[in-house]
Protein backbone atom coordinates (compact mmCIF):
# COMPACT_ATOMS: atom_id res chain seq x y z
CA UNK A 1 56.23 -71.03 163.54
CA UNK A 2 53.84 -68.64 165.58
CA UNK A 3 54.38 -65.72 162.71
CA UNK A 4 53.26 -68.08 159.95
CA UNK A 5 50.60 -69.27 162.25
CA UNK A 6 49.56 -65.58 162.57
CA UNK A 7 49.88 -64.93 158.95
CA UNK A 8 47.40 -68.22 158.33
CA UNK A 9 44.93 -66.49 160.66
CA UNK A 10 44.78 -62.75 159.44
CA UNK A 11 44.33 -64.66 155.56
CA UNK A 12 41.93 -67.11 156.80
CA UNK A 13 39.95 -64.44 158.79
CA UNK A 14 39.81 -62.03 155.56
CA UNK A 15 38.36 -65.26 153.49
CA UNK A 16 35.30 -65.22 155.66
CA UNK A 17 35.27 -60.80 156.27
CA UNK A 18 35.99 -60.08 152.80
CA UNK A 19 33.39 -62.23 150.65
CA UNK A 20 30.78 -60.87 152.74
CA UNK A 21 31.33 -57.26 152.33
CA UNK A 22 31.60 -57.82 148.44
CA UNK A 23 27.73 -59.76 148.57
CA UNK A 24 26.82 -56.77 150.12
CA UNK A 25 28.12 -54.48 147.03
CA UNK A 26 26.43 -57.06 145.00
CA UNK A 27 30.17 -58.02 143.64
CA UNK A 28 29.80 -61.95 144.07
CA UNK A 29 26.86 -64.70 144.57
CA UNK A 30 25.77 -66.15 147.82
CA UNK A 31 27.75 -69.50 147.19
CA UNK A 32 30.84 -68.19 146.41
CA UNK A 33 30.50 -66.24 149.88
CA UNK A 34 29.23 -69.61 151.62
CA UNK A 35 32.32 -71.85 150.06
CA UNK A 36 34.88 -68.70 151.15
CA UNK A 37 33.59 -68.34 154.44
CA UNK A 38 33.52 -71.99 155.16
CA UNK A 39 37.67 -72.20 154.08
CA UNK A 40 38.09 -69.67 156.33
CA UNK A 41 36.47 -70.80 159.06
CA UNK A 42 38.10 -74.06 158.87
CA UNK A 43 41.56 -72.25 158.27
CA UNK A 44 41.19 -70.03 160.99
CA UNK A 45 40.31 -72.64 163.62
CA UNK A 46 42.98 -74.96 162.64
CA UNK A 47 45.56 -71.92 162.58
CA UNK A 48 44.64 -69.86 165.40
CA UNK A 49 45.24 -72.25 168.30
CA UNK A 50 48.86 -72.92 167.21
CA UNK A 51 49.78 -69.32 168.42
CA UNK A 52 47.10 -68.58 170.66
CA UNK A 53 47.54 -71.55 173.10
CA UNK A 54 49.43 -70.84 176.24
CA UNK A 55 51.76 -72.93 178.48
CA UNK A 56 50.08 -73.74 181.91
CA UNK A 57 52.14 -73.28 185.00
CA UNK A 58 53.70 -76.40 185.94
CA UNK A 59 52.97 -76.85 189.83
CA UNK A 60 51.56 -79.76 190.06
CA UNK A 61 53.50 -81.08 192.79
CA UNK A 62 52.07 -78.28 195.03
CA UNK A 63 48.40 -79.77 194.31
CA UNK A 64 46.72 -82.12 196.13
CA UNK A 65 43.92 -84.48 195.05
């Protein structure tokens, strides 16, 4: 699960690198760059926490409130 998690990020994080470094060659128009980036964002922030999360330690009976 965490390597396809991974995978989703790294594709999801070249949808929003990768449409702005071809507006800058002139290669595609400044919508096509806004709709790519906004997949990407949205793919990368539902992706990324999946594998990026980490357990907390579980000592909660040594806490006191």
């Amino acid at each position: 699960m965490n390597a396809i998690a991974k995978m989703i990020s790294v594709i999801a994080l070249g949808a929003v690198i990768v449409p702005c470094l071809l507006y800058f060659t002139g290669s595609i128009s400044l919508d096509a760059v806004k709709a790519a980036a906004l997949a990407g964002t949205i793919g990368w922030f539902m992706a990324t926490p999946m594998w990026m999360s980490r357990d907390l330690p579980k000592d909660a009976a040594e806490v006191e409130i």
